[in-house]
Protein backbone atom coordinates (compact mmCIF):
# COMPACT_ATOMS: atom_id res chain seq x y z
CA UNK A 1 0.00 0.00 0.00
CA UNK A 2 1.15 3.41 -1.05
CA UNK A 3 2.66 5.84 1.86
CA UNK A 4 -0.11 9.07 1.68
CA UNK A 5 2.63 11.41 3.29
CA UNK A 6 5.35 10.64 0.59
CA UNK A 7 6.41 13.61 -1.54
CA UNK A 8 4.65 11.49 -4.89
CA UNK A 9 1.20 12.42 -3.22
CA UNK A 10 2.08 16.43 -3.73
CA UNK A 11 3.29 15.56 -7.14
CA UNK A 12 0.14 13.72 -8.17
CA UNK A 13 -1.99 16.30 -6.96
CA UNK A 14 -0.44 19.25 -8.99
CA UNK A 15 0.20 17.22 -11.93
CA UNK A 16 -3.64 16.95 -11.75
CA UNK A 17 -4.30 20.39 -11.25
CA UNK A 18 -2.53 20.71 -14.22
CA UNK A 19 -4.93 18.59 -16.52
CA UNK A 20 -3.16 15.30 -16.48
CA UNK A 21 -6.03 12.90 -15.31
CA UNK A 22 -3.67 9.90 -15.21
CA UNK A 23 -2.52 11.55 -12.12
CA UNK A 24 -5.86 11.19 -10.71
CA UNK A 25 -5.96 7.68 -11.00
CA UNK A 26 -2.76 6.94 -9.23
CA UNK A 27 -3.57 9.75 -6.46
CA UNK A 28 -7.04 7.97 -5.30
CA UNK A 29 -5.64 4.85 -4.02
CA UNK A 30 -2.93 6.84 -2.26
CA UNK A 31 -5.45 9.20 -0.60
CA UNK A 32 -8.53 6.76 -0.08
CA UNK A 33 -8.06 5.10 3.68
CA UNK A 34 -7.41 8.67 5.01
CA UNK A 35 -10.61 10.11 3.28
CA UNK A 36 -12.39 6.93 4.65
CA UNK A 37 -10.92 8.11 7.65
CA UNK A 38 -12.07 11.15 7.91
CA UNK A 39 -15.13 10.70 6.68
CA UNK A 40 -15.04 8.24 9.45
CA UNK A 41 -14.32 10.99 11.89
CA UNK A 42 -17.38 13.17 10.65
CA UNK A 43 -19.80 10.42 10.86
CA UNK A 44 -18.54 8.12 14.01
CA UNK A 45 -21.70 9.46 16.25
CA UNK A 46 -23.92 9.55 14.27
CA UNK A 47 -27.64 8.27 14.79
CA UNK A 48 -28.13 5.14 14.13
CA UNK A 49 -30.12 4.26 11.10
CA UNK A 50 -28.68 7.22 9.28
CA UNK A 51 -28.23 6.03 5.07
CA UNK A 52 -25.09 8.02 4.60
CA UNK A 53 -21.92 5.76 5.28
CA UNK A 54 -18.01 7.10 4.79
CA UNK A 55 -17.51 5.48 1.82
CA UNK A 56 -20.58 7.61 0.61
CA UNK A 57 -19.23 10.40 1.73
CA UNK A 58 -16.05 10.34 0.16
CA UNK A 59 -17.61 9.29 -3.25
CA UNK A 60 -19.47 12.86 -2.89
CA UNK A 61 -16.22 14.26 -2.17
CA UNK A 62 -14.59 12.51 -5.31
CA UNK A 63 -17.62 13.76 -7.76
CA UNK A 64 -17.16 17.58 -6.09
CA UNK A 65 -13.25 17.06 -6.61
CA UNK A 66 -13.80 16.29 -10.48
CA UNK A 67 -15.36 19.01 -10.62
CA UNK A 68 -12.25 21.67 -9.13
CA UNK A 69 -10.92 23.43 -11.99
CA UNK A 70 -7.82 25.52 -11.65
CA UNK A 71 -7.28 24.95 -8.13
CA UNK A 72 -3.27 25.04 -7.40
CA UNK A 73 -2.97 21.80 -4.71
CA UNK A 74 0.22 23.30 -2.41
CA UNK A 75 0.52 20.14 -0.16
CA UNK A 76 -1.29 16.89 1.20
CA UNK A 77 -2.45 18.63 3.81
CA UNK A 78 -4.11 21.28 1.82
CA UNK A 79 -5.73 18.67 -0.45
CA UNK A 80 -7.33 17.02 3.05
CA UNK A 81 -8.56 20.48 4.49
CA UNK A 82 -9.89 21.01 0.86
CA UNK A 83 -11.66 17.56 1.30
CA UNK A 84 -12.23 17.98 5.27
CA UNK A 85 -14.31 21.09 4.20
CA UNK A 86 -16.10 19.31 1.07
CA UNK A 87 -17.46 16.97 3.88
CA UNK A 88 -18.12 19.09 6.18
CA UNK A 89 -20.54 21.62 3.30
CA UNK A 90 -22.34 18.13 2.43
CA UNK A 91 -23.34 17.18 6.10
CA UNK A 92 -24.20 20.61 6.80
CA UNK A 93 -26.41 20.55 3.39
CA UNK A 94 -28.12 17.13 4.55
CA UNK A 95 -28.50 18.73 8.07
CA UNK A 96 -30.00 22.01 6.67
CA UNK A 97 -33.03 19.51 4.94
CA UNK A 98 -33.91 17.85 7.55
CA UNK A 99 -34.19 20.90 9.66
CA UNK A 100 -36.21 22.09 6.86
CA UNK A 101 -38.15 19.71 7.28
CA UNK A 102 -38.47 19.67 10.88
CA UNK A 103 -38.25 23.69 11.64
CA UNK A 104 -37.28 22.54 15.70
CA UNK A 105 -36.72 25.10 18.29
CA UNK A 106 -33.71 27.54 18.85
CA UNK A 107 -30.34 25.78 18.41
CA UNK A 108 -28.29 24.72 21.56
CA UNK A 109 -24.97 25.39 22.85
CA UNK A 110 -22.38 23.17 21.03
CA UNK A 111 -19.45 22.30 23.53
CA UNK A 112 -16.34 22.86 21.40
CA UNK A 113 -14.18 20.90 23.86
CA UNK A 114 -16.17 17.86 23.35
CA UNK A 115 -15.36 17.99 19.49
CA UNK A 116 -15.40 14.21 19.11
CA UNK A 117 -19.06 14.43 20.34
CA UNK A 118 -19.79 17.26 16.98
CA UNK A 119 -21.64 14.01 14.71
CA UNK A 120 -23.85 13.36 17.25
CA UNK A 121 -25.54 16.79 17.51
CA UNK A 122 -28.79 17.54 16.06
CA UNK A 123 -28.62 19.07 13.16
CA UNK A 124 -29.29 22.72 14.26
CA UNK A 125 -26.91 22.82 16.66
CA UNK A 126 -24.85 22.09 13.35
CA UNK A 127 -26.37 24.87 11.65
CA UNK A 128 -25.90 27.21 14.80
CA UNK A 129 -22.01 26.28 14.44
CA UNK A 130 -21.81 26.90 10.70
CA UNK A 131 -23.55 30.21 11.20
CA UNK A 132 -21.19 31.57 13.95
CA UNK A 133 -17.95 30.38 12.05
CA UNK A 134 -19.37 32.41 9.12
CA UNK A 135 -19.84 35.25 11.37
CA UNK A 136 -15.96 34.54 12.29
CA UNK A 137 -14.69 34.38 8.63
CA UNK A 138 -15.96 37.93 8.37
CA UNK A 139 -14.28 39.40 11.03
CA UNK A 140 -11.10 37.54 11.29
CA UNK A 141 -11.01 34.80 7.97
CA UNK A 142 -7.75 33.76 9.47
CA UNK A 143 -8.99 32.13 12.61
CA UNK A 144 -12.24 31.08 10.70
CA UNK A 145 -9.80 28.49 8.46
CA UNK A 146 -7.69 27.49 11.35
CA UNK A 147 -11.39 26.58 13.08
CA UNK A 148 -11.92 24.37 10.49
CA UNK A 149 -8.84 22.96 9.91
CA UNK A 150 -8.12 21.72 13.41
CA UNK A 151 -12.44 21.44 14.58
CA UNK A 152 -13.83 19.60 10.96
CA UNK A 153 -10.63 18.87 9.31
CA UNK A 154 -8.82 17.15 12.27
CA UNK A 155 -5.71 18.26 10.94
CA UNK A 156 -2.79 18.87 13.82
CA UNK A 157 -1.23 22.19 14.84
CA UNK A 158 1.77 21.49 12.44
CA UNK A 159 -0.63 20.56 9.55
CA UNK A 160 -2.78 23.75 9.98
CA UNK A 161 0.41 25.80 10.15
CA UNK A 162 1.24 24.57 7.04
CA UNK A 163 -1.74 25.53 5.15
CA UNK A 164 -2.48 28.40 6.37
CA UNK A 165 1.10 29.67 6.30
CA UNK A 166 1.93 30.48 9.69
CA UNK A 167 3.63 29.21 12.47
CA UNK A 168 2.50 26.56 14.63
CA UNK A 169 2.41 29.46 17.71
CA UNK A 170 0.20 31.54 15.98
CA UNK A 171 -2.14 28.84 14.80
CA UNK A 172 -2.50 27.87 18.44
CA UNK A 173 -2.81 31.14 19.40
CA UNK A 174 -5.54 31.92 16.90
CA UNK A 175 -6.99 28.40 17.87
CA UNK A 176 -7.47 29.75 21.57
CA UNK A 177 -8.72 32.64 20.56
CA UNK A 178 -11.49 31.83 17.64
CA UNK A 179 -12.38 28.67 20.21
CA UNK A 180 -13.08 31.41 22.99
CA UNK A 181 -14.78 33.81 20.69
CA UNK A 182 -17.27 31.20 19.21
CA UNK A 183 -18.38 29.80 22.70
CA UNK A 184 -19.45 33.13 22.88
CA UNK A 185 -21.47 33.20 20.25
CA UNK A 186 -23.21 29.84 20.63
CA UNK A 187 -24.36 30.98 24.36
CA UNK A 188 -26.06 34.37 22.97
């Protein structure tokens, strides 16, 4: 099985971005078990009887990915907070219909320290989440990405850092910060 941290995984993904689709057909086996994964992540608590399953999920991700044009892949870990984020606009989609459907009280207060916990939320407490990191992205966009990097993505302080092109410091310190400021929020 093919190492998804090795440099070729980089390669592949610009060498796609750059038309060659032959590259996408080596890069899918080589990125596949850690989409599954977190897809995995994403859906873990869900409740039971729900129809969407990870693999599901990352075939959405795959037919939304076909679909990227000109988008300039910098690193692996970009390419998973690109993917981390594909996931997390489907759930919230799926969530946004059945609350649609629904139309439940207010939203509740989502515990950002219990992020493991995130799946098993109803889906307006998703909503209320996705609203206030919106609110976020407007007034600091920085923070906002780092949210969802380390919160949806799952990526580590080092992997954030790397996308968003800071250090690791002042992702944590943004991380502490945008944490603090959308607890806030959600208890409004």
């Amino acid at each position: 099985m093919a190492d998804p941290s090795r440099p070729e995984t980089t390669e592949l993904l610009r060498a796609w971005a750059g038309g060659d689709r032959q590259a996408l057909t080596a890069l899918v086996p080589r990125v596949h078990h850690e989409l599954c994964r977190l897809a995995g992540h994403f859906l873990q608590n869900e409740r039971p009887g729900m129809s969407l399953q990870a693999v599901d999920l990352v075939q959405e991700v795959y037919l939304r990915l076909v679909d990227v044009d000109q988008l300039d892949w910098q690193h692996r870990a970009h390419f998973f907070a690109v993917s981390a984020t594909m996931m997390r606009r489907i759930l919230l989609d799926r969530a946004r219909r059945r609350s649609a459907a629904k139309r439940g009280p207010m939203p509740e207060v989502i515990d950002l320290e219990k992020a493991v916990d995130l799946s098993s939320k109803q889906s307006r407490e998703l909503i209320a989440l996705d609203e206030a990191l919106n609110e976020l992205a407007e007034i600091d966009p920085r923070k906002a990405r780092i949210v969802e990097l380390r919160f949806f993505a799952g990526l580590d302080v080092k992997e954030a850092a790397e996308v968003v092109g800071v250090s690791p410091e002042t992702v944590m310190r943004d991380w502490k910060l945008a944490r603090a400021w959308l607890l806030g929020e959600l208890r409004r």
